[in-house]
PDB file of N, CA and C in Angstrom:
ATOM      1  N   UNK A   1      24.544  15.953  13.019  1.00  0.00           N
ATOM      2  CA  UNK A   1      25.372  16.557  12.000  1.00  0.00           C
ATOM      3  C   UNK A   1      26.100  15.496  11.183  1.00  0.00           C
ATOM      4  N   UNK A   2      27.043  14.516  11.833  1.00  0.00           N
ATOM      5  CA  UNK A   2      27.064  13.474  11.562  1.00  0.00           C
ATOM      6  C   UNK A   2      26.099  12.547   9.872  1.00  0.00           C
ATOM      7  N   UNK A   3      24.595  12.839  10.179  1.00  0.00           N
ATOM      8  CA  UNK A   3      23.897  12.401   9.590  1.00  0.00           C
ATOM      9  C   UNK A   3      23.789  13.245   7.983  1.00  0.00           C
ATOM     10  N   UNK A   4      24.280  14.366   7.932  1.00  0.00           N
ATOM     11  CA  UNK A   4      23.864  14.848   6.745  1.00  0.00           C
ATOM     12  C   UNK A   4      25.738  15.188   6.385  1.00  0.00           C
ATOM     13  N   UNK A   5      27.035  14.425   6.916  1.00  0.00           N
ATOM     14  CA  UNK A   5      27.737  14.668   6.066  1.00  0.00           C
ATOM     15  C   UNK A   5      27.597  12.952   5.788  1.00  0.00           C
ATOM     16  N   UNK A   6      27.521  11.979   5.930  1.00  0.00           N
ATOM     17  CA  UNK A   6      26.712  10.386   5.297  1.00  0.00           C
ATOM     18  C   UNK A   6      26.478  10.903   4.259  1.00  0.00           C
ATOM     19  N   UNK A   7      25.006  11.465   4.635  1.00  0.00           N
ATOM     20  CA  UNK A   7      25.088  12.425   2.779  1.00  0.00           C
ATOM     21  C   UNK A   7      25.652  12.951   1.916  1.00  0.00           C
ATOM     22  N   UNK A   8      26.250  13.539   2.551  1.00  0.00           N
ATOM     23  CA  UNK A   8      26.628  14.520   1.645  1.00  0.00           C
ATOM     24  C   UNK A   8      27.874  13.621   0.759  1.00  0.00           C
ATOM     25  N   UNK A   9      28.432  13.052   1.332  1.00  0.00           N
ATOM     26  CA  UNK A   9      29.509  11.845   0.977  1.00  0.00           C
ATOM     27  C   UNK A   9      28.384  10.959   0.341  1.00  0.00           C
ATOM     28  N   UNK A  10      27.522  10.271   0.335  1.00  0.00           N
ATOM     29  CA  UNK A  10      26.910   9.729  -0.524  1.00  0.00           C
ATOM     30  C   UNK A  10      26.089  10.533  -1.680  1.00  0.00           C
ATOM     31  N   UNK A  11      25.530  11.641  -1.640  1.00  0.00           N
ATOM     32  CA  UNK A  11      25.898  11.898  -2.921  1.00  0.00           C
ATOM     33  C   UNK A  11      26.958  12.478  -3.692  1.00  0.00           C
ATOM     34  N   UNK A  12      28.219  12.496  -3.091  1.00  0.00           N
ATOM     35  CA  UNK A  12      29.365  12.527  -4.027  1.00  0.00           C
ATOM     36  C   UNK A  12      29.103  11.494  -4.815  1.00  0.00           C
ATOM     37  N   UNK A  13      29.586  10.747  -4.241  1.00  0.00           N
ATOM     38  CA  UNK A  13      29.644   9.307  -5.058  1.00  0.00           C
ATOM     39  C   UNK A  13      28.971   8.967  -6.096  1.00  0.00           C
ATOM     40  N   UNK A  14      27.708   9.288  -5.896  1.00  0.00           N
ATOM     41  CA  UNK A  14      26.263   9.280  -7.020  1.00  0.00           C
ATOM     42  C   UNK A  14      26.640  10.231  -7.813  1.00  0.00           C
ATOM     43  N   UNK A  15      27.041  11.108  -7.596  1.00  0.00           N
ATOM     44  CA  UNK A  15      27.639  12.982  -8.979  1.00  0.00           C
ATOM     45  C   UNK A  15      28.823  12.076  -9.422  1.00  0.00           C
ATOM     46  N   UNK A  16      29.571  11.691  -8.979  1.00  0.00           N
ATOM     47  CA  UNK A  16      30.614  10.902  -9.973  1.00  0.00           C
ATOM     48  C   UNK A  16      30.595  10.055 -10.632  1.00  0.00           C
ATOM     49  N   UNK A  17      29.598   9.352  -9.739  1.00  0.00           N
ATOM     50  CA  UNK A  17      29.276   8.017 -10.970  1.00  0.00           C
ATOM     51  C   UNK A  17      28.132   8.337 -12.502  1.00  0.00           C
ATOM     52  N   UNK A  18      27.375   9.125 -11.997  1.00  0.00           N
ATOM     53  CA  UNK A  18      26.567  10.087 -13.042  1.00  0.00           C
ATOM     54  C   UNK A  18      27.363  10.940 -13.775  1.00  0.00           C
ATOM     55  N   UNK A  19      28.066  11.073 -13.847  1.00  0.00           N
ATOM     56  CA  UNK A  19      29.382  11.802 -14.603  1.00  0.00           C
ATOM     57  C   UNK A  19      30.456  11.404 -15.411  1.00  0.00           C
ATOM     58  N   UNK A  20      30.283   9.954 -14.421  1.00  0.00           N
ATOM     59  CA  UNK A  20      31.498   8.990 -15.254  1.00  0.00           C
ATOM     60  C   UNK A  20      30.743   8.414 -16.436  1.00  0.00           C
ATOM     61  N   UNK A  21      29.210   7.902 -16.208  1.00  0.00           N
ATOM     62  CA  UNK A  21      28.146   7.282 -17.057  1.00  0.00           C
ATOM     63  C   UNK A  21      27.732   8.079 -18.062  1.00  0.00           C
ATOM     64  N   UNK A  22      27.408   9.123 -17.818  1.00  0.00           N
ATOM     65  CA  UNK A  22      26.491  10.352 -18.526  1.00  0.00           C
ATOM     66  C   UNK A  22      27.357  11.255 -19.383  1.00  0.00           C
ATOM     67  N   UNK A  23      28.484  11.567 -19.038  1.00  0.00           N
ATOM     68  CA  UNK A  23      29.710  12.398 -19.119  1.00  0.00           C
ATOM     69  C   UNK A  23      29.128  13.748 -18.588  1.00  0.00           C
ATOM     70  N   UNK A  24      30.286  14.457 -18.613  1.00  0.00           N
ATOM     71  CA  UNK A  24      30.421  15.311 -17.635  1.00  0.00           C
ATOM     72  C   UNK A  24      29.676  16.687 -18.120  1.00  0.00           C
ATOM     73  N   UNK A  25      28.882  16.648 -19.070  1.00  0.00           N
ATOM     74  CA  UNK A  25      28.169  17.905 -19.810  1.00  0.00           C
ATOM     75  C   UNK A  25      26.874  17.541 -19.932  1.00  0.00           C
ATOM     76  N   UNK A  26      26.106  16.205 -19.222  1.00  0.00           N
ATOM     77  CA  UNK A  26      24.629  15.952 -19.379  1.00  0.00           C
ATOM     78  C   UNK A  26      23.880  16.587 -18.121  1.00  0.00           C
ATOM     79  N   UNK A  27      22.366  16.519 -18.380  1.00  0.00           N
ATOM     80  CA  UNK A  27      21.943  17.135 -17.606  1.00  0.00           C
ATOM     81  C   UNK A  27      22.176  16.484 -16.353  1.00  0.00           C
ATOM     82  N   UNK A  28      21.826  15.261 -16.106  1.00  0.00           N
ATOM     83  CA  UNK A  28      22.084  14.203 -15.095  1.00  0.00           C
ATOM     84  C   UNK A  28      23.280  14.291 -14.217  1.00  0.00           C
ATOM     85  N   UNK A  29      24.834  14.514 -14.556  1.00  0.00           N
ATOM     86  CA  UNK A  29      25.839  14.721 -14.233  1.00  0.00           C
ATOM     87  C   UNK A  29      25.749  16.511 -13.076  1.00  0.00           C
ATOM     88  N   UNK A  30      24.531  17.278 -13.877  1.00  0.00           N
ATOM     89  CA  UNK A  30      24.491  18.277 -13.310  1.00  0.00           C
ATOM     90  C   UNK A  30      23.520  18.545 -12.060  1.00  0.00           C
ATOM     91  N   UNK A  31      22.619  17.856 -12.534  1.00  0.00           N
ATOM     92  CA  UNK A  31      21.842  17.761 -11.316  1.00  0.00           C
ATOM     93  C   UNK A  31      22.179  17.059 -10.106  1.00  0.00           C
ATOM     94  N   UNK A  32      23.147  16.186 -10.570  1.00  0.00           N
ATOM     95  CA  UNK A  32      23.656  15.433  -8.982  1.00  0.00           C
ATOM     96  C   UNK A  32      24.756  16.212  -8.477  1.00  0.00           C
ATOM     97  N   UNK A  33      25.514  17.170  -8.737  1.00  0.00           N
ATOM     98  CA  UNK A  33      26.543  18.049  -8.270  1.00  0.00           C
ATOM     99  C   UNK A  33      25.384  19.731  -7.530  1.00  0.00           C
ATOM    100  N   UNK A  34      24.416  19.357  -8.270  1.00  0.00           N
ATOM    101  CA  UNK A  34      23.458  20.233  -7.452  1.00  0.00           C
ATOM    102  C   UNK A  34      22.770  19.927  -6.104  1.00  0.00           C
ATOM    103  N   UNK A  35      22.417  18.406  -6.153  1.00  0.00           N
ATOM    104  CA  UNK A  35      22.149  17.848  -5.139  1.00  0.00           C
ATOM    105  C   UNK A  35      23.185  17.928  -3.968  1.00  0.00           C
ATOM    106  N   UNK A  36      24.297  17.943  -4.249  1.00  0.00           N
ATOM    107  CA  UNK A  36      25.972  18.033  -3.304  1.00  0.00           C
ATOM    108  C   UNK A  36      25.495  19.422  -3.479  1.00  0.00           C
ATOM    109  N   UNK A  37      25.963  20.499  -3.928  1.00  0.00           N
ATOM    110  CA  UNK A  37      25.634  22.006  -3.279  1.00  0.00           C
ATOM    111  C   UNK A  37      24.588  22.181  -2.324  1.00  0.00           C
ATOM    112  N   UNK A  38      23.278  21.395  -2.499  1.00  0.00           N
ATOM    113  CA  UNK A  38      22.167  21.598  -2.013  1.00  0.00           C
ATOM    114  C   UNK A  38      22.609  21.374  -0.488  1.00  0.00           C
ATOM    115  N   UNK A  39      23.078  19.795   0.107  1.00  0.00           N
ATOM    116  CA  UNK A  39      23.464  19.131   1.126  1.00  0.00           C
ATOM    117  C   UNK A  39      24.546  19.968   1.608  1.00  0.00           C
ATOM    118  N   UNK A  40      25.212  20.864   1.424  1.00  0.00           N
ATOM    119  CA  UNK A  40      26.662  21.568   2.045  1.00  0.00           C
ATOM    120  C   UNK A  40      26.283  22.935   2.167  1.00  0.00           C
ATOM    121  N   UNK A  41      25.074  23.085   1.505  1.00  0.00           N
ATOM    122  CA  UNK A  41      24.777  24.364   1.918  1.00  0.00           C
ATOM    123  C   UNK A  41      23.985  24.434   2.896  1.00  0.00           C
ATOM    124  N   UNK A  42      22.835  23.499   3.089  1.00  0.00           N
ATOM    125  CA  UNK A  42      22.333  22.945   4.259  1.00  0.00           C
ATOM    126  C   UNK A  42      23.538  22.923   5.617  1.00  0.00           C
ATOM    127  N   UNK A  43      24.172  22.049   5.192  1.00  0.00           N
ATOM    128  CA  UNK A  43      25.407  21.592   6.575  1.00  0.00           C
ATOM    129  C   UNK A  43      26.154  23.046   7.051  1.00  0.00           C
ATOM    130  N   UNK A  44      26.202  23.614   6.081  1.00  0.00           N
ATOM    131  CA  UNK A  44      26.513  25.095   6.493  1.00  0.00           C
ATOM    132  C   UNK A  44      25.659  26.072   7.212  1.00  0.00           C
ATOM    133  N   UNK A  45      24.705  25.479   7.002  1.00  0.00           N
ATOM    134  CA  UNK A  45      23.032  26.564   7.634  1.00  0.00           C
ATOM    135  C   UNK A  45      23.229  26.184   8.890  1.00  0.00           C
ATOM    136  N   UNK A  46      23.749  24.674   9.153  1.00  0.00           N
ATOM    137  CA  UNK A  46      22.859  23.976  10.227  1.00  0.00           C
ATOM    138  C   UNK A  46      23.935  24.686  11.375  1.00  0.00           C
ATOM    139  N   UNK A  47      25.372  24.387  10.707  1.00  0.00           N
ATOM    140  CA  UNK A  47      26.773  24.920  11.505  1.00  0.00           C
ATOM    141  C   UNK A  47      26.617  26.681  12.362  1.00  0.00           C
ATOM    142  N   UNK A  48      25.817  27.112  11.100  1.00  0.00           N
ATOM    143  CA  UNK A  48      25.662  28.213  11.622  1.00  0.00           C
ATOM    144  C   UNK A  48      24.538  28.738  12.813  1.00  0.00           C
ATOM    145  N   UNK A  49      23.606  28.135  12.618  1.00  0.00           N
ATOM    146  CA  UNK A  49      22.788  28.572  13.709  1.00  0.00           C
ATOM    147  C   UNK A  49      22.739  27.560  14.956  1.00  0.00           C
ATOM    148  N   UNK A  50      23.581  26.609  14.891  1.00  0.00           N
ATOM    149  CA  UNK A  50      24.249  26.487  16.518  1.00  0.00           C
ATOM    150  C   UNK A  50      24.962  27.392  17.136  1.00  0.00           C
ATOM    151  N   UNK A  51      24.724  28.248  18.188  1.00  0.00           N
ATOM    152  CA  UNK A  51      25.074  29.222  19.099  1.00  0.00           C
ATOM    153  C   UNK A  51      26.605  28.648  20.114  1.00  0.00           C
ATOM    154  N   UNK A  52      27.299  29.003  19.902  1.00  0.00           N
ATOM    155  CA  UNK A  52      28.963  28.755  20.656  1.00  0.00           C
ATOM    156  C   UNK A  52      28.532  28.927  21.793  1.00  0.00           C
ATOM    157  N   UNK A  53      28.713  28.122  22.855  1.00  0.00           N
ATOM    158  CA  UNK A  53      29.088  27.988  24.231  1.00  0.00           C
ATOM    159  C   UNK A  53      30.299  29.153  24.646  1.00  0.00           C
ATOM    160  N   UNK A  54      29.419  30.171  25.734  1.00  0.00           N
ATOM    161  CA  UNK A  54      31.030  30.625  26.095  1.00  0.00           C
ATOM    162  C   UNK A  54      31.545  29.854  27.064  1.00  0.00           C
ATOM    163  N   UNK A  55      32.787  30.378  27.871  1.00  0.00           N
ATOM    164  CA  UNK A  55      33.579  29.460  28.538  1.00  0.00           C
ATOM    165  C   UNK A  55      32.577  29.068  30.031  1.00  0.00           C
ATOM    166  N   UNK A  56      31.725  30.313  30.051  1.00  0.00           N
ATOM    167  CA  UNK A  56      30.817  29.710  31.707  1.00  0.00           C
ATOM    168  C   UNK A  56      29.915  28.435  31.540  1.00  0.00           C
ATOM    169  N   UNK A  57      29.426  28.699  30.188  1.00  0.00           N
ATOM    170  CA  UNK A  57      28.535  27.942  30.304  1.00  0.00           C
ATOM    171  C   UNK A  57      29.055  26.606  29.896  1.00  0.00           C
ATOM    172  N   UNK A  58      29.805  26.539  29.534  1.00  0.00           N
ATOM    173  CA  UNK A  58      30.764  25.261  29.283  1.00  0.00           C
ATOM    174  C   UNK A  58      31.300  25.010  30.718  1.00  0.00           C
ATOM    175  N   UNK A  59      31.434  25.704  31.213  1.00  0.00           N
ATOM    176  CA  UNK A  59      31.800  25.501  33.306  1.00  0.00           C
ATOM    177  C   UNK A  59      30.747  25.145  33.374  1.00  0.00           C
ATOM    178  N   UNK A  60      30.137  25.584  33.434  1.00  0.00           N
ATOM    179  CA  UNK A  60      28.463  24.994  34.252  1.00  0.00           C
ATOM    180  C   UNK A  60      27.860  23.660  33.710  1.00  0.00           C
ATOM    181  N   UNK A  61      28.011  23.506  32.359  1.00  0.00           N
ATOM    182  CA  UNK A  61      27.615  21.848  31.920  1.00  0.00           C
ATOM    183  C   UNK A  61      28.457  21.507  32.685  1.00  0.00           C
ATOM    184  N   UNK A  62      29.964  21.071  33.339  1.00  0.00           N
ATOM    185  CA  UNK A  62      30.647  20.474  33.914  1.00  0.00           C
ATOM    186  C   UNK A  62      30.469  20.173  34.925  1.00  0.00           C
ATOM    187  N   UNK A  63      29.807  21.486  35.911  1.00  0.00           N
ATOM    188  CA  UNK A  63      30.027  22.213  37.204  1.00  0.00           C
ATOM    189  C   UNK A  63      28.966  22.657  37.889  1.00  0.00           C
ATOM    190  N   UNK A  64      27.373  22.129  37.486  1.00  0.00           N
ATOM    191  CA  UNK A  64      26.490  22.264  37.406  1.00  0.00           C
ATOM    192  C   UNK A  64      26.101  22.802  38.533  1.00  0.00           C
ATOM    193  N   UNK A  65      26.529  22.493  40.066  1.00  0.00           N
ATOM    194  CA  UNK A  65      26.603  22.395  41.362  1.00  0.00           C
ATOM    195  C   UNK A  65      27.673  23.617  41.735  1.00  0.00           C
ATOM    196  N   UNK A  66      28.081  24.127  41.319  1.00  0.00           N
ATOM    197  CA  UNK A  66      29.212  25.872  41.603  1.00  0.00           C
ATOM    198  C   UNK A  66      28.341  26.435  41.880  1.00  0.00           C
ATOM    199  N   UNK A  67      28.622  27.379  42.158  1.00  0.00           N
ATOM    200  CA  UNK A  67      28.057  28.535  42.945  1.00  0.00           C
ATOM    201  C   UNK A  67      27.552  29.670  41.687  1.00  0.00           C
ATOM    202  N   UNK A  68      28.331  29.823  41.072  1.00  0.00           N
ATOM    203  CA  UNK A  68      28.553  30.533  40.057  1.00  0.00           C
ATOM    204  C   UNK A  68      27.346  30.138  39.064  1.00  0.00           C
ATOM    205  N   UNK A  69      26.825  28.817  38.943  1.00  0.00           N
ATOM    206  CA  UNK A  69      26.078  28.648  37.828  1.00  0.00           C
ATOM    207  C   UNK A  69      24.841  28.155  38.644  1.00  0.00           C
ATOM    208  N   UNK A  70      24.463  28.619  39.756  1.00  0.00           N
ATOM    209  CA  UNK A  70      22.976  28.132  40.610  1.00  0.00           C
ATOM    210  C   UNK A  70      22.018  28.963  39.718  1.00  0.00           C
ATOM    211  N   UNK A  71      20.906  28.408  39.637  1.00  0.00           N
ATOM    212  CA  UNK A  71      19.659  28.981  39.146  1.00  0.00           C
ATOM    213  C   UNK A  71      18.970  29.044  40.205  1.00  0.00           C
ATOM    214  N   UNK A  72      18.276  30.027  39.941  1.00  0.00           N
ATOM    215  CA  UNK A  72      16.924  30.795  41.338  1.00  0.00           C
ATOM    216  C   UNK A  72      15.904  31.021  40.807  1.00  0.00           C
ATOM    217  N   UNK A  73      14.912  30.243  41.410  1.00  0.00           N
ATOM    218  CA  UNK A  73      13.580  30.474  40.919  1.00  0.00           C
ATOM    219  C   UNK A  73      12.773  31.694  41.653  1.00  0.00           C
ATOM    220  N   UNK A  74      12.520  32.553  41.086  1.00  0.00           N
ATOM    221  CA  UNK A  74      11.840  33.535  41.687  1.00  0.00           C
ATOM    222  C   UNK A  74      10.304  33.253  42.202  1.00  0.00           C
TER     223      UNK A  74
END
C-alpha cells in the first residue's frame, strides 16, 4: 500500500509542475490531475477490498497455539 501512495505523491508533484509550466487550463495540466484521481481511486479500491480482522482472529495471529483457534483436519 505503501507503494502506490509513493505514487500517488509523485504524481502530485508532476500535476503541479505541469500546471505551473502549462498553466492551469491546458490539456497537460489536466491530464496529470487525472492521473492523481486515477491513483486514489485505485488506493481506495485496494483499502476497500481488504477484509477487517475481527478481534479472534487477530487473537489467533497472536495466539496461534489457544485452544480457541486449533484447526482440525477432518
Amino acid at each position: 500500500m505503501s507503494d502506490i501512495k509513493e505514487k500517488i505523491e509523485d504524481e502530485l508533484q508532476q500535476a503541479r509542475a505541469a500546471c505551473d509550466i502549462n498553466g492551469s487550463t491546458s490539456p497537460e495540466c489536466a491530464a496529470a490531475w487525472d492521473a492523481v484521481e486515477e491513483l486514489q481511486a485505485e488506493a481506495a479500491h485496494q483499502r476497500e477490498t481488504k477484509p477487517k480482522k475481527n478481534s479472534l482472529e487477530i487473537y489467533c495471529d497472536d495466539n496461534p497455539e489457544a485452544a480457541e483457534c486449533r484447526i482440525y483436519d477432518d
